[in-house]
Protein backbone atom coordinates (compact mmCIF):
# COMPACT_ATOMS: atom_id res chain seq x y z
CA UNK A 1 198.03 -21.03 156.67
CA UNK A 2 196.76 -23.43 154.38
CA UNK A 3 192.82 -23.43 153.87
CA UNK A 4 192.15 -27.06 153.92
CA UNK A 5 193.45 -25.92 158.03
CA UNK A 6 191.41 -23.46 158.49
CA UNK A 7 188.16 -25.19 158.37
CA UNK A 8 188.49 -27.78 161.64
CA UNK A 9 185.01 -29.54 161.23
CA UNK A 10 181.01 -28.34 161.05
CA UNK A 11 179.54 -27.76 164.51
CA UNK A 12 175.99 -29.60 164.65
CA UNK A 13 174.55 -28.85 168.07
CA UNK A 14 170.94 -27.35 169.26
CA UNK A 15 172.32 -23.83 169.35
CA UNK A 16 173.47 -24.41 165.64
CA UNK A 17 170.49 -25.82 164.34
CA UNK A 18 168.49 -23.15 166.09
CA UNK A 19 170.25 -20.42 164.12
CA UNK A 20 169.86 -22.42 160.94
CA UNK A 21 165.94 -22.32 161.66
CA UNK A 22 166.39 -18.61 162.11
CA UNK A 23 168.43 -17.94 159.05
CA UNK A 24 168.86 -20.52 156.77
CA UNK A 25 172.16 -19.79 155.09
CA UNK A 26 173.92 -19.81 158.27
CA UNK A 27 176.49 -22.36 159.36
CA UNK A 28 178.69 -22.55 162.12
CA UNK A 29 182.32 -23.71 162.05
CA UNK A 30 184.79 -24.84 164.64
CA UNK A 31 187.91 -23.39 163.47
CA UNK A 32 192.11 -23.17 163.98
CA UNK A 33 192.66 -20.76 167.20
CA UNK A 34 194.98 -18.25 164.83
CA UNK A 35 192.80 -18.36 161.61
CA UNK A 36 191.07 -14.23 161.43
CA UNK A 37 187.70 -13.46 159.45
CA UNK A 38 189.25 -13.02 155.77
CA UNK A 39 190.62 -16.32 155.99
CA UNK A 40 187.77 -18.47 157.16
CA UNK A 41 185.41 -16.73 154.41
CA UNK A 42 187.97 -17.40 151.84
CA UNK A 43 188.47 -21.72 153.05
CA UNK A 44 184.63 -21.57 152.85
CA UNK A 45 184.14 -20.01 149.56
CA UNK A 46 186.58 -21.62 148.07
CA UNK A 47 186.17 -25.59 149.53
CA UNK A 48 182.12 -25.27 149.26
CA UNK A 49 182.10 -22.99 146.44
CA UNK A 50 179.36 -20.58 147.92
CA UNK A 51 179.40 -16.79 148.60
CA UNK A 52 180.22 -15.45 151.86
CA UNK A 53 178.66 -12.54 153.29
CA UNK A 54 179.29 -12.25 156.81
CA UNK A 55 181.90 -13.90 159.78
CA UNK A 56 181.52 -13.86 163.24
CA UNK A 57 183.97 -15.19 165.43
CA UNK A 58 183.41 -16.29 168.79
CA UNK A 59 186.04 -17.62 171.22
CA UNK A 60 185.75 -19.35 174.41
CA UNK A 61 188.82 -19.61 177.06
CA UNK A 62 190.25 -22.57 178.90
CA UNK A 63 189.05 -23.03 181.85
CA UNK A 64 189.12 -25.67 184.89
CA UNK A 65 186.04 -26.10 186.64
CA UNK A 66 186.56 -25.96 190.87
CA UNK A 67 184.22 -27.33 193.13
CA UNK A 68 185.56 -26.49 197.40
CA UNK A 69 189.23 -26.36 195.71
CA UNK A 70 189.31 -29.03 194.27
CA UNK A 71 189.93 -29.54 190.29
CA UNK A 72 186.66 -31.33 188.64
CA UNK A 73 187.67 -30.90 185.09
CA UNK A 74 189.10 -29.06 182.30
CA UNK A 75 187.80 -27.58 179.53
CA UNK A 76 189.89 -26.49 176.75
CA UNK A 77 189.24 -23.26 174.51
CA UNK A 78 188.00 -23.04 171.17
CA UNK A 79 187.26 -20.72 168.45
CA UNK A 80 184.35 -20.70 166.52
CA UNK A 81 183.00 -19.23 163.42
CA UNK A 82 179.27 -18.32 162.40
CA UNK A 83 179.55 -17.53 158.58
CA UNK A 84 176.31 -16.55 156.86
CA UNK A 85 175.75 -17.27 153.30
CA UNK A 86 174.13 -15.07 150.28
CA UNK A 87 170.73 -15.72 149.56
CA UNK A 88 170.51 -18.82 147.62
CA UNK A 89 173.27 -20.64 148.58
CA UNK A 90 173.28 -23.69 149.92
CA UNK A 91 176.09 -26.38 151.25
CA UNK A 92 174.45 -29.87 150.81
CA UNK A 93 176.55 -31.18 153.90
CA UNK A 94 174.23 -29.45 156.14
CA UNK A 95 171.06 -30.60 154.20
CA UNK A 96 170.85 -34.04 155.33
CA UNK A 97 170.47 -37.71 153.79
């Protein structure tokens, strides 16, 4: 797999920007469904040029939400990735305007 596919887009929700609060060099990915750890620390290092540390992965199942049998909606899986960064490192897309 190609690392430009690796890397889907930068998650930017509360839960994210908590963590970032918490520890600053970390930085949460959504990423492709069959990408492993080695992988997504080697599309980050190499597209943003920064030292890797540490991936977690997290992924969440498909899923239909039911309410008395009947369908309500769907809500597809995904994979995501929280990669932390060595001290010092920063990627400026997270830094703001």
């Amino acid at each position: 797999m190609e690392l430009t596919q690796v890397l889907i887009k930068p998650l930017v929700t509360e839960k994210a920007s908590a963590l970032r609060e918490q520890v600053a060099e970390r930085l949460t990915f959504l990423v492709h469904p069959d990408a492993n750890r080695i992988e997504i620390k080697r599309a980050v290092e190499t597209i943003f040029n920064v030292t890797v540390t540490k991936v977690n992965v997290v992924r969440s199942k498909p899923r239909d939400y039911l309410r008395q049998g009947r369908q309500l909606r769907h809500v597809s899986g995904a994979k995501k990735a929280y990669v932390t960064l060595a001290a010092g490192n920063k990627i400026e897309y997270f830094e703001g305007a």
